[in-house]
C-alpha atoms as a PDB file:
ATOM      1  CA  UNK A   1      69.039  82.015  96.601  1.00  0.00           C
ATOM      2  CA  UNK A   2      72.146  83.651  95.955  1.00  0.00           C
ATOM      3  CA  UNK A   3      74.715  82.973  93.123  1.00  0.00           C
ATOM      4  CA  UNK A   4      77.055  80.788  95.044  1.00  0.00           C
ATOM      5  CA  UNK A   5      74.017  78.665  95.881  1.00  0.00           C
ATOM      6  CA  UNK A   6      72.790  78.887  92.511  1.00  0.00           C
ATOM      7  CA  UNK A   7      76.176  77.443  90.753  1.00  0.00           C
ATOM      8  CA  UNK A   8      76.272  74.521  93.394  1.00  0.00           C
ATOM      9  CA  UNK A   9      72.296  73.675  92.144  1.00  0.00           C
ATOM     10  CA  UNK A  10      73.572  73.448  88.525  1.00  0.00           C
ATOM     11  CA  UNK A  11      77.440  72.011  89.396  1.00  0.00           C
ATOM     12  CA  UNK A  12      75.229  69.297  90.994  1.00  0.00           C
ATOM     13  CA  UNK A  13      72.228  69.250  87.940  1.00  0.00           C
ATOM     14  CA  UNK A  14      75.090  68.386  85.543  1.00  0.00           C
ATOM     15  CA  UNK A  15      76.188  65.815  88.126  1.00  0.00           C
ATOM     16  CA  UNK A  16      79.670  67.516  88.069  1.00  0.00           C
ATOM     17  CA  UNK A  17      81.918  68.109  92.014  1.00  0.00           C
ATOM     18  CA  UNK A  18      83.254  71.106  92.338  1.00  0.00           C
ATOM     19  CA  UNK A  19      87.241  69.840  91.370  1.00  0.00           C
ATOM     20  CA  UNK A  20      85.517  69.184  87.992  1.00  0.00           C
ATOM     21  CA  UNK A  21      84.058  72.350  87.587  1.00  0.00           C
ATOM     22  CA  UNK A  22      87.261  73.927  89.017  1.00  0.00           C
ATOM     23  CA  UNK A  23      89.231  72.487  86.324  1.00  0.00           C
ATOM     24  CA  UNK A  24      87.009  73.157  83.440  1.00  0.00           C
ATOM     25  CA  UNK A  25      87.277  77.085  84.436  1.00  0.00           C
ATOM     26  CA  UNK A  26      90.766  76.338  85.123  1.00  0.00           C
ATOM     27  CA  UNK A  27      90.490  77.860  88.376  1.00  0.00           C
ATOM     28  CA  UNK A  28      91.067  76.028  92.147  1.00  0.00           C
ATOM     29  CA  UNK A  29      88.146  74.260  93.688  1.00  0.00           C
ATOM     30  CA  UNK A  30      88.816  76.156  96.675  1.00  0.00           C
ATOM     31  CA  UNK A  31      87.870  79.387  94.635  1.00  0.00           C
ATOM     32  CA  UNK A  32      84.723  77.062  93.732  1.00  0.00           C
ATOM     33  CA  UNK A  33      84.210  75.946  97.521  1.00  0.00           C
ATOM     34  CA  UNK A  34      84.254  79.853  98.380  1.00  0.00           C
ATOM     35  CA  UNK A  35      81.786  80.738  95.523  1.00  0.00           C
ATOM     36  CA  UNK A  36      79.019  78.320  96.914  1.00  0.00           C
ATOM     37  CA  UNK A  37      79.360  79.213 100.637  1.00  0.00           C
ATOM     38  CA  UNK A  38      78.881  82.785  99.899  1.00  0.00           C
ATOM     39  CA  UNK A  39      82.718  84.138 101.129  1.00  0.00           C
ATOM     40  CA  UNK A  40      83.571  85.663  97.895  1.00  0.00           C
ATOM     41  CA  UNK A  41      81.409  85.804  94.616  1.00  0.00           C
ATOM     42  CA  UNK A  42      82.939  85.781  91.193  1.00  0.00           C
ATOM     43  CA  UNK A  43      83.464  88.137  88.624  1.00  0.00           C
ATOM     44  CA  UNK A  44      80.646  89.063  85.759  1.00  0.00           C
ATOM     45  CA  UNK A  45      83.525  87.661  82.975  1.00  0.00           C
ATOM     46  CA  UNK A  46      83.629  84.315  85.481  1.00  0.00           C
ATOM     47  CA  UNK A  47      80.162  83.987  85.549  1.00  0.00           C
ATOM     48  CA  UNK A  48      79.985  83.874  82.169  1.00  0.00           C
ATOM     49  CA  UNK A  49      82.521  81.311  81.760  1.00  0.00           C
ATOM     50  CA  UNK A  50      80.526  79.371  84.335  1.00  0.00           C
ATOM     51  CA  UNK A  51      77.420  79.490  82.506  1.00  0.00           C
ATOM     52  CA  UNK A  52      79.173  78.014  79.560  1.00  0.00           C
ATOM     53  CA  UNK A  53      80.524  75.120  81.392  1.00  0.00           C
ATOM     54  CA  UNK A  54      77.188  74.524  82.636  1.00  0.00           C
ATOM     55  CA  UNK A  55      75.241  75.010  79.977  1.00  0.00           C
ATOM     56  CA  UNK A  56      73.234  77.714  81.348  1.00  0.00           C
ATOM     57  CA  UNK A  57      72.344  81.474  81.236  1.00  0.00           C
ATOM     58  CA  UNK A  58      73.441  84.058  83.282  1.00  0.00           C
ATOM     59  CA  UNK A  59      69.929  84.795  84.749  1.00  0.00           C
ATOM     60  CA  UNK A  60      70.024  80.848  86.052  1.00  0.00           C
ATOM     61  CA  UNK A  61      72.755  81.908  88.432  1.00  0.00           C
ATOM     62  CA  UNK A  62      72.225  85.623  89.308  1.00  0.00           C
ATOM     63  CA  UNK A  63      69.459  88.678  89.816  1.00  0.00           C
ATOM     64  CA  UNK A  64      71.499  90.852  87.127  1.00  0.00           C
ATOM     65  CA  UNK A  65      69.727  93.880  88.511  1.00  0.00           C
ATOM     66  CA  UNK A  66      71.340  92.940  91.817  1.00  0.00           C
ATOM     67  CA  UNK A  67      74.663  91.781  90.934  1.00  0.00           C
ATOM     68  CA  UNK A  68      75.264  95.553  88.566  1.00  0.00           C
ATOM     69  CA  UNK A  69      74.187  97.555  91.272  1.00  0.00           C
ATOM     70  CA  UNK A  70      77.030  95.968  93.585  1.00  0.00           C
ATOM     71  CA  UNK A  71      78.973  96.543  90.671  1.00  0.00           C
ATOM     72  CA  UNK A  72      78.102 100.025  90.508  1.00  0.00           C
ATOM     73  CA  UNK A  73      79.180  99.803  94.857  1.00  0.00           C
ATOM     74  CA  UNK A  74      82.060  98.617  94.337  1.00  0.00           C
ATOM     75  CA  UNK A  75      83.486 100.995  91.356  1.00  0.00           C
ATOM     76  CA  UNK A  76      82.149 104.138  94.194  1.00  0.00           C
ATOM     77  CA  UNK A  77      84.310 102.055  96.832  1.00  0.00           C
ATOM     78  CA  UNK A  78      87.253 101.980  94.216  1.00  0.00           C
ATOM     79  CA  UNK A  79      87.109 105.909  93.355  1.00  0.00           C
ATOM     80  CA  UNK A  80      86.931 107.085  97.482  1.00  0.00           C
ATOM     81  CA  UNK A  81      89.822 104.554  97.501  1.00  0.00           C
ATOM     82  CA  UNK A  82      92.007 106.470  95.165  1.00  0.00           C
ATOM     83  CA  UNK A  83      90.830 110.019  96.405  1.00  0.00           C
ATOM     84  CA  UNK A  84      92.324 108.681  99.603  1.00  0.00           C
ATOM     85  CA  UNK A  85      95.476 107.705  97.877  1.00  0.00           C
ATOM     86  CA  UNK A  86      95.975 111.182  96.451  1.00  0.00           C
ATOM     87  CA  UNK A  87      96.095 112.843  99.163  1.00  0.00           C
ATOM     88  CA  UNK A  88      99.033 110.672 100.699  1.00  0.00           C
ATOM     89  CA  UNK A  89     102.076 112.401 100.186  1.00  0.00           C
ATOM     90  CA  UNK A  90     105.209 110.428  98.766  1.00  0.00           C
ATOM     91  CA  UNK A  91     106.668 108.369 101.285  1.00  0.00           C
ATOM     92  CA  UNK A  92     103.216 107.259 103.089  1.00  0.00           C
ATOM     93  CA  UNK A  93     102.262 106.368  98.890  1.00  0.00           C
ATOM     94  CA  UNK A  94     105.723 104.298  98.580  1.00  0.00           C
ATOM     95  CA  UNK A  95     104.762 102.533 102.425  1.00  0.00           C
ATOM     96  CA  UNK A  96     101.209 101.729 100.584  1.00  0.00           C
ATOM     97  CA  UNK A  97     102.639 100.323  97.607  1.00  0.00           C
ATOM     98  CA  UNK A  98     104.746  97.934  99.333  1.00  0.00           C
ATOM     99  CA  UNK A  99     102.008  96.712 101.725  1.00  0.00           C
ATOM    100  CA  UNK A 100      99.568  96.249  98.678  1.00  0.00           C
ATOM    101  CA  UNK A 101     102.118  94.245  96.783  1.00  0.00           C
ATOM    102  CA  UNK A 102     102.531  91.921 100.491  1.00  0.00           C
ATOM    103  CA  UNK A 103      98.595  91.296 100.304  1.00  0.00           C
ATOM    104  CA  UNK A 104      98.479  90.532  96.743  1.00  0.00           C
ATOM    105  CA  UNK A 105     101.394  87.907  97.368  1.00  0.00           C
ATOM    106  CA  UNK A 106      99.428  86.913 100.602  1.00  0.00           C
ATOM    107  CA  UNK A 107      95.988  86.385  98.315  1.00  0.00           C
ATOM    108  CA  UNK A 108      97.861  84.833  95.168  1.00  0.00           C
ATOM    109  CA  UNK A 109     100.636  83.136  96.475  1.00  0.00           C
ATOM    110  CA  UNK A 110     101.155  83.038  99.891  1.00  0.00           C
ATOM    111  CA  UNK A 111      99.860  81.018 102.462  1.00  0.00           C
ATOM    112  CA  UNK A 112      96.110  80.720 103.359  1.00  0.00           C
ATOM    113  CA  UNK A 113      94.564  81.863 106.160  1.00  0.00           C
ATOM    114  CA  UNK A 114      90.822  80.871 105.907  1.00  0.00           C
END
């Protein structure tokens, strides 16, 4: 099972919904919702604030092997990422930075699209 599964099997062993659990992490129970259906996955530093709140171990929710080597992915993802950055000269860097700063206020702010 993955990890979203996983934290729904102990959310629902503790006899807790997921706007509980939500609020205990201090997070939305959308981000919750999203975690158990398998769009997005959280952090290592989330998980282990999950584990806390229910009173389990790390290994309970995830394959650790697993979940480091898409770790290990994602920091290769992040370095071609800036490579590709470098090589943008000025302006196209400037048009960048303002279109990153529109999706981050689109993810964290903005309205959602899901």
């Amino acid at each position: 099972m993955d990890i979203g599964g996983e934290i729904r099997k102990a959310r629902e062993n503790r006899g807790l919904t997921q706007a509980e659990l939500a609020e205990k992490l201090g997070i939305s129970s959308k981000t919750v919702s999203s975690w158990e259906v398998g769009r997005t996955e959280p952090k290592m530093g989330m998980v282990e604030r999950v584990c806390a709140v229910l009173n389990c171990r790390k290994s309970d929710l995830i394959d650790e092997v697993h979940y480091e080597n898409r770790a290990l992915l994602g920091l290769a993802e992040d370095a071609i990422l800036i490579e590709t950055i470098r090589a943008l000269d000025s302006d196209r860097k400037k048009r960048l930075m303002e279109y990153a700063r529109y999706l981050l206020y689109q993810q964290n702010e903005g309205p959602q699209d899901k």
